[in-house]
Protein backbone atom coordinates (compact mmCIF):
# COMPACT_ATOMS: atom_id res chain seq x y z
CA UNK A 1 41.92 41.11 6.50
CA UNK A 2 41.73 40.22 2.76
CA UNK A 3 39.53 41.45 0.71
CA UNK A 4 38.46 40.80 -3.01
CA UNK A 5 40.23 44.19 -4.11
CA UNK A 6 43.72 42.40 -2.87
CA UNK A 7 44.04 40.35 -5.96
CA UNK A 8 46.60 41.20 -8.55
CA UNK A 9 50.19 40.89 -9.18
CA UNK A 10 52.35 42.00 -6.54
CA UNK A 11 56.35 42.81 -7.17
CA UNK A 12 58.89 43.79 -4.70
CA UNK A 13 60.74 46.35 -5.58
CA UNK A 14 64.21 47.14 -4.27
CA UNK A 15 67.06 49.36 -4.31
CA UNK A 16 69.98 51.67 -2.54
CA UNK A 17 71.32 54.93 -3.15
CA UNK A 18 73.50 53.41 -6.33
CA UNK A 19 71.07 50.97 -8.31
CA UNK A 20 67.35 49.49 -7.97
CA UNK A 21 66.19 45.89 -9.30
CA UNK A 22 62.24 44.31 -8.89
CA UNK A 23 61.07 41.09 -8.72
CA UNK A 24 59.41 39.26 -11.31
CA UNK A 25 55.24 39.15 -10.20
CA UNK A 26 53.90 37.34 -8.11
CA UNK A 27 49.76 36.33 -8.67
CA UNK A 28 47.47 36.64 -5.67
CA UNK A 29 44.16 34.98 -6.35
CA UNK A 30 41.77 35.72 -3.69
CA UNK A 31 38.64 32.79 -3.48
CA UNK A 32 35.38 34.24 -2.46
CA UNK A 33 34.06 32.35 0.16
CA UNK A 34 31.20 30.07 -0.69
CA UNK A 35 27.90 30.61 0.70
CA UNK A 36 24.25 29.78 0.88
CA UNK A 37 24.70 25.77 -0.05
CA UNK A 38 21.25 24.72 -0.44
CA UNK A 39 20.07 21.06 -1.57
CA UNK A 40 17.09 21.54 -3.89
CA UNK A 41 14.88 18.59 -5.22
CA UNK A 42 11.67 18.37 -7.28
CA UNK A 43 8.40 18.32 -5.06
CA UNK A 44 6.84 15.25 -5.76
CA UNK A 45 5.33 11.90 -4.62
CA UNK A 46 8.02 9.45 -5.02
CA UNK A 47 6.53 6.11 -5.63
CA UNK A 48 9.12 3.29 -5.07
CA UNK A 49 10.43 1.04 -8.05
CA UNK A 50 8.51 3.28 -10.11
CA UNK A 51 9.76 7.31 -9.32
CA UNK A 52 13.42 8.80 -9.76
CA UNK A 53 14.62 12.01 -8.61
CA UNK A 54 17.78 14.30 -8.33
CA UNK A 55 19.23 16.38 -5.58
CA UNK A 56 21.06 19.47 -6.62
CA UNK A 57 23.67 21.15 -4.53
CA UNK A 58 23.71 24.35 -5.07
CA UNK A 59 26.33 27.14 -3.85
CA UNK A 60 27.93 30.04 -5.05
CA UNK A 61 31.74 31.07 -4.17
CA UNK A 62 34.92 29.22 -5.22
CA UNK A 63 34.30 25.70 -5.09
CA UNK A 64 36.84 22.77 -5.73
CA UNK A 65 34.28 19.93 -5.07
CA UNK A 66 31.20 18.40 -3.55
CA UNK A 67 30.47 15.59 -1.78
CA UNK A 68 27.37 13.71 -0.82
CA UNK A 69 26.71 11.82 2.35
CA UNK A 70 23.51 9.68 3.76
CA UNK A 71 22.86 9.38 7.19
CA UNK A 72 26.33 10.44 7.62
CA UNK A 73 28.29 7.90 5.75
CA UNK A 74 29.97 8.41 2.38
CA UNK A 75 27.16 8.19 -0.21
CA UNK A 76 28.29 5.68 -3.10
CA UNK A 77 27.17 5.22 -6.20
CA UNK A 78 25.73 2.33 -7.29
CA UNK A 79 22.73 0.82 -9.36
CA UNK A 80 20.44 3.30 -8.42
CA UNK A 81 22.53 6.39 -7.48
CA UNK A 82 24.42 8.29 -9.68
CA UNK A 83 26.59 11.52 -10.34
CA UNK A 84 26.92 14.45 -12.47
CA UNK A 85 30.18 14.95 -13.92
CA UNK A 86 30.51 17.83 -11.21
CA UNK A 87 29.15 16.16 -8.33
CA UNK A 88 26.45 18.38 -8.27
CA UNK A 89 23.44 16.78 -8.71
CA UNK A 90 22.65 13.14 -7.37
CA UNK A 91 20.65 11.23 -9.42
CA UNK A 92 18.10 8.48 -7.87
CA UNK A 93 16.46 5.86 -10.44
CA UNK A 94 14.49 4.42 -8.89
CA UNK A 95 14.20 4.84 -5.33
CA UNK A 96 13.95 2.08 -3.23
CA UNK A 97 12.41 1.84 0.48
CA UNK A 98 16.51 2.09 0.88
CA UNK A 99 16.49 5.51 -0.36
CA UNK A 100 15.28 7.02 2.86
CA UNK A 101 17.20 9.55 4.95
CA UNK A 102 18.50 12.49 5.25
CA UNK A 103 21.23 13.49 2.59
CA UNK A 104 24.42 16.00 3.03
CA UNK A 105 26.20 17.87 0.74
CA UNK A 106 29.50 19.21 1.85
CA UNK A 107 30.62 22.14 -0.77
CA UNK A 108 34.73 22.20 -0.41
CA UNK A 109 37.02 24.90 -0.35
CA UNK A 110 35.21 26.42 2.58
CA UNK A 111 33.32 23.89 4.47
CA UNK A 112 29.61 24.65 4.10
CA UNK A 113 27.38 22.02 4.52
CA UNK A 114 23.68 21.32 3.85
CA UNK A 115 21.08 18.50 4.79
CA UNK A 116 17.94 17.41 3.27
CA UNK A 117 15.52 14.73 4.16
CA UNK A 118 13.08 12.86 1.80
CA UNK A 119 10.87 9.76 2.21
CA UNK A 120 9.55 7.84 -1.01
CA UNK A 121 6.28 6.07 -0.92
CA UNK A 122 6.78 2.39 -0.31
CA UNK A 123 5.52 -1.28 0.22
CA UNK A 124 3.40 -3.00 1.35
CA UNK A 125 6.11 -5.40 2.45
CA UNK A 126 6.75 -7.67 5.83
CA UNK A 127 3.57 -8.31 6.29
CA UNK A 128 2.66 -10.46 9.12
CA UNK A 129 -0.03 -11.50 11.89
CA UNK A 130 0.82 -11.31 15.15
CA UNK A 131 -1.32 -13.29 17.79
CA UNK A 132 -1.34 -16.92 19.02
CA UNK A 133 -1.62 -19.97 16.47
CA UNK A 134 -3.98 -21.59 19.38
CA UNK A 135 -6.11 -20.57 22.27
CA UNK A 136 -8.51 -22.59 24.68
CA UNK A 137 -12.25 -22.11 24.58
CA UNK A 138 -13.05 -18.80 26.47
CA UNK A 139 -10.37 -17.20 25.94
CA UNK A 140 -9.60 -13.62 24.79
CA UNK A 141 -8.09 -13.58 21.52
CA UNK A 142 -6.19 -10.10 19.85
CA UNK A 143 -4.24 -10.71 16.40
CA UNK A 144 -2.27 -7.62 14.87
CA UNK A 145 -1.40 -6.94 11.64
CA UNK A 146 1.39 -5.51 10.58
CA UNK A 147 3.29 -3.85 7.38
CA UNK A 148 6.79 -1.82 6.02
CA UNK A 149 4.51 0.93 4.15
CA UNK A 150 4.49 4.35 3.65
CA UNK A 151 1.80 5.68 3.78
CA UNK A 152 0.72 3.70 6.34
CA UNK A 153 -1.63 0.59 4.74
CA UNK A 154 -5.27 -0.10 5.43
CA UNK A 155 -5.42 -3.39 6.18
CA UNK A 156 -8.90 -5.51 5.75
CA UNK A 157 -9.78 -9.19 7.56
CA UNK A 158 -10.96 -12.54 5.69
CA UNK A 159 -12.07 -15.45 8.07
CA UNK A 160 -12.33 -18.76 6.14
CA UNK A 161 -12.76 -16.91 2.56
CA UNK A 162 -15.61 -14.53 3.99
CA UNK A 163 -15.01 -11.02 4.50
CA UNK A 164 -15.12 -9.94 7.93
CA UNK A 165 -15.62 -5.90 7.84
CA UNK A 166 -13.00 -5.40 10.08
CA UNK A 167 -10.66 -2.92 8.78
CA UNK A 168 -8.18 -1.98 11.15
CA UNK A 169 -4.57 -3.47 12.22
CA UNK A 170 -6.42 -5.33 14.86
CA UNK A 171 -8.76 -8.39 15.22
CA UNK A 172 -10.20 -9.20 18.36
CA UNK A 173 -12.48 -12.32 19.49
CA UNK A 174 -13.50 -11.70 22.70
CA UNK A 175 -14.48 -15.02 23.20
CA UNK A 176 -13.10 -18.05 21.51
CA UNK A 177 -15.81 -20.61 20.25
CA UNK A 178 -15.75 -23.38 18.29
CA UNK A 179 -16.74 -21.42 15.69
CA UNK A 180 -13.88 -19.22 15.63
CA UNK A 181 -11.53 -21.94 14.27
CA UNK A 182 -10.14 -21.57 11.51
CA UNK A 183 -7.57 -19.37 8.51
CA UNK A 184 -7.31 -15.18 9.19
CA UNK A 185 -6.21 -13.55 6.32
CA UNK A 186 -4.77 -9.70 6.51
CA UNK A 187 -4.78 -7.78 3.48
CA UNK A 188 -2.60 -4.70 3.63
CA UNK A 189 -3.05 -2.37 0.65
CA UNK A 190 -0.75 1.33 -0.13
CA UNK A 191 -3.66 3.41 -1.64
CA UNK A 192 -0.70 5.58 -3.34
CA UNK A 193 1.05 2.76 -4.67
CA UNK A 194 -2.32 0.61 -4.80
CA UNK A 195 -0.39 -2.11 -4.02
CA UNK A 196 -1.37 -5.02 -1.71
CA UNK A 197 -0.17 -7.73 0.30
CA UNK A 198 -1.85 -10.48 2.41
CA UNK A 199 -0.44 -12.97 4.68
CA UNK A 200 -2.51 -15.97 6.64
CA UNK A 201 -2.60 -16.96 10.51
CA UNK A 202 -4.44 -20.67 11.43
CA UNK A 203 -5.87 -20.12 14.40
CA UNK A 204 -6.45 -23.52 15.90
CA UNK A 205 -8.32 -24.58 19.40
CA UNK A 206 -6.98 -26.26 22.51
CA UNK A 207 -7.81 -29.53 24.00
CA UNK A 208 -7.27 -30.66 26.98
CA UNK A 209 -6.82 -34.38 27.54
CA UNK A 210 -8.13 -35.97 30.84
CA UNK A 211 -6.87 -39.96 31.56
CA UNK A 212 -8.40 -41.66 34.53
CA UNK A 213 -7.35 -44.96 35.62
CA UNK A 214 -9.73 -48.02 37.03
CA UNK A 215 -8.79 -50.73 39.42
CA UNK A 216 -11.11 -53.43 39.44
CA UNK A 217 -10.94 -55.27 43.37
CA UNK A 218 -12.04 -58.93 43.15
């Protein structure tokens, strides 16, 4: 049951009735185990392409080395991540919609481990319509709008270069009329990054095509 007061030199001394001889000394180092390995990062918005940060893994206790994982894999550096000399501190400029997750830092001589999870504010990107390109007269038509963004986007409708008011994910036409024909334009805007992005649907009608056939008797 070691303890810290255990370290020194130790010598063996030996001898018999006649002589006595003692070794030369031996060093026992005892290595404090490491504790309280916490991952500390600035609080702040992280806007993406345009915010860095750092993690900081912090311990106390002998340690030989640190190492960083993401999502449980090996983290690596490369354009955007970096190291400290000491593997301390991970360094993220910028961060990227890639830089989500949740980050581990192992602290080695004693395994101690630590996780921390951060999401950076991101996009709009992907943005598409979902819905039908055509419908028949009548019919019930529901288009979707979506977006990679955090925080979630507001998204806004234009129908044939006029705004529509709608300003929600969906658009709905209960009832498709002739009058409904025509280009559907989402806009999806960040209102952290004040970014936007729009993407266009053509909605077009159906037709249905009768042929009848005459046979003339003479």
């Amino acid at each position: 049951n070691v303890t810290r007061y255990d370290q020194g030199p130790f010598r063996c001394n030996v001898l018999n009735g006649a002589s006595s001889g003692i070794s030369q000394p031996v060093n026992l180092f005892i290595q404090p185990l490491i504790t309280g390995a916490t991952i500390q990062t600035p609080a702040a918005i992280l806007i993406e392409d345009k915010s860095s940060t750092n993690l900081s893994c912090e311990a106390s206790g002998f340690i030989s080395t640190r190492v960083w994982m993401k999502d449980g894999q090996l983290l690596q550096q490369s354009g955007r991540v970096s190291f400290s000399t000491d593997n301390r501190t991970v360094f993220v400029q910028p961060v990227h919609s890639s830089s989500h997750g949740t980050y581990q830092c192992q602290v080695i001589k004693d395994l101690n481990t630590s996780y921390i999870s951060f999401l950076c504010v991101v996009g709009p990107h992907n943005i598409s319509i979902r819905g039908p390109s055509s419908a028949a007269p009548g019919q019930r038509v529901t288009l979707q709008c979506t977006a990679d963004s955090v925080p979630t986007a507001k998204f806004s409708w234009i129908f044939n270069g006029n705004e529509t008011h709608v300003n929600n994910s969906m658009y709905i036409i209960e009832r498709l009329e002739a009058e409904h024909i025509g280009n559907y334009t989402c806009t999806a805007r960040n209102m952290v990054t004040m970014l936007e992005n729009s993407t266009v649907l053509n909605l077009r009608g159906e037709t249905s095509l009768s042929v009848s056939a005459e046979y003339i008797l003479e």
